[in-house]
Protein backbone atom coordinates (compact mmCIF):
# COMPACT_ATOMS: atom_id res chain seq x y z
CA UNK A 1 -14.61 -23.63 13.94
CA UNK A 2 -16.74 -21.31 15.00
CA UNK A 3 -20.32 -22.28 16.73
CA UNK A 4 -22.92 -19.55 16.33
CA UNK A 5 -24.49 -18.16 12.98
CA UNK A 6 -22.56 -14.52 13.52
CA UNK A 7 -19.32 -16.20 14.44
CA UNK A 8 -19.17 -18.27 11.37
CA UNK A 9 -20.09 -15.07 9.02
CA UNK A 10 -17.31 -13.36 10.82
CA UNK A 11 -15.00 -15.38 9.74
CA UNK A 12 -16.18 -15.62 6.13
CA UNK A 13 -15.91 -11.92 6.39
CA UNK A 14 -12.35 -11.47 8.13
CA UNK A 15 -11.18 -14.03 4.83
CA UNK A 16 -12.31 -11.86 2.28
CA UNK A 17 -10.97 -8.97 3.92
CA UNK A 18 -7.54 -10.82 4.48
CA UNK A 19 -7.54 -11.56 0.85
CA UNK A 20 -8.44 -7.99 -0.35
CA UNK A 21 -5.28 -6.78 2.28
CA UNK A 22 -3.02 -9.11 0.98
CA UNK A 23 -3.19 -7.66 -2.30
CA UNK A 24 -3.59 -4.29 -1.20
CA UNK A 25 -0.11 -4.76 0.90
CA UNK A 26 1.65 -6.97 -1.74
CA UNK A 27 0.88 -4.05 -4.66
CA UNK A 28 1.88 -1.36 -2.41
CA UNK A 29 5.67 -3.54 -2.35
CA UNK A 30 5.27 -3.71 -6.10
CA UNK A 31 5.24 0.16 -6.22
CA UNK A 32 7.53 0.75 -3.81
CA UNK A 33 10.26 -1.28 -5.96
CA UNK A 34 9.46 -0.18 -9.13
CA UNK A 35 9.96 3.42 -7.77
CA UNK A 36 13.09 2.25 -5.93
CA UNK A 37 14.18 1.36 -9.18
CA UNK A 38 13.43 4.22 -11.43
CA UNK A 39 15.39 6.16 -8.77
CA UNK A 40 18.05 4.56 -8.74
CA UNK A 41 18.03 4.97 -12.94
CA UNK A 42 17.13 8.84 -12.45
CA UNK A 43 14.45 7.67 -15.20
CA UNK A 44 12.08 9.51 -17.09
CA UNK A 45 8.85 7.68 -15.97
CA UNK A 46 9.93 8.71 -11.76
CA UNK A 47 7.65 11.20 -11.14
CA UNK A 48 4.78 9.16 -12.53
CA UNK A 49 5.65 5.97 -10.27
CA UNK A 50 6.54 8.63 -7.21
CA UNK A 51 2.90 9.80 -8.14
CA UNK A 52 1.35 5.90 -8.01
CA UNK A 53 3.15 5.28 -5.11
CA UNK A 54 1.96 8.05 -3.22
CA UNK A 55 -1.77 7.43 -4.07
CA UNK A 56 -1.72 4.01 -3.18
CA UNK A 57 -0.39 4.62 0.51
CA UNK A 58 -2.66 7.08 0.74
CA UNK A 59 -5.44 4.87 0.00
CA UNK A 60 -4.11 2.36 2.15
CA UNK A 61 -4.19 4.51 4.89
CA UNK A 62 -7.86 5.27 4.17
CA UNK A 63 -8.95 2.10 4.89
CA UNK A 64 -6.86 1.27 7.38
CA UNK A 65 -3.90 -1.26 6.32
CA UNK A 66 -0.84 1.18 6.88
CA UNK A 67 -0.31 3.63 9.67
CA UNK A 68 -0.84 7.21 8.71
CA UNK A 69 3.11 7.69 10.17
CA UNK A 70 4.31 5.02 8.49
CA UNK A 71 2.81 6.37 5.22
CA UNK A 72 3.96 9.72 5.68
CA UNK A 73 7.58 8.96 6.50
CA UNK A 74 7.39 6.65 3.15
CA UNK A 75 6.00 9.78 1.49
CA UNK A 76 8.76 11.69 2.55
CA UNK A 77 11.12 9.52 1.29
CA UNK A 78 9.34 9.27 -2.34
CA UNK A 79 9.41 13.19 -2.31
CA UNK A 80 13.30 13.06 -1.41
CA UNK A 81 13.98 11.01 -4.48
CA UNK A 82 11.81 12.37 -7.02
CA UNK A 83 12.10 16.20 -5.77
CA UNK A 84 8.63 16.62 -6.17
């Protein structure tokens, strides 16, 4: 446990942030599957999930939790798919 005043708000801090990145991460996956499988059903709805999917990395990399490569190599693929 940490011994001085800042160290213990630091980790107060660092465990609301892990929380808020968890979910972040773990609805980016949710997206990235439900696009997966619209693709793979050439469904109407695509382009609207392609669309999610794309804002949501993007906002990711904003603040941080995905690497801007990363995101843009997912983006690529999303654009592949959907032809947008």
């Amino acid at each position: 446990m940490a011994n001085l005043k800042s160290s213990q708000k630091d980790v107060r801090r660092t465990q609301r942030r892990t929380v808020r990145n968890v979910a972040v991460k773990s609805q980016l996956k949710t997206l990235a599957k439900k696009f997966t499988v619209l693709a793979a059903k050439n469904a109407p709805e695509l382009k609207a999930a392609a669309r999610a999917y794309v804002s949501a990395l993007d906002k990711a990399v904003k603040r941080g939790l995905v690497h801007a490569n990363s995101a843009a190599r997912h983006k690529a693929q999303v654009a592949k798919l959907a032809k947008i």
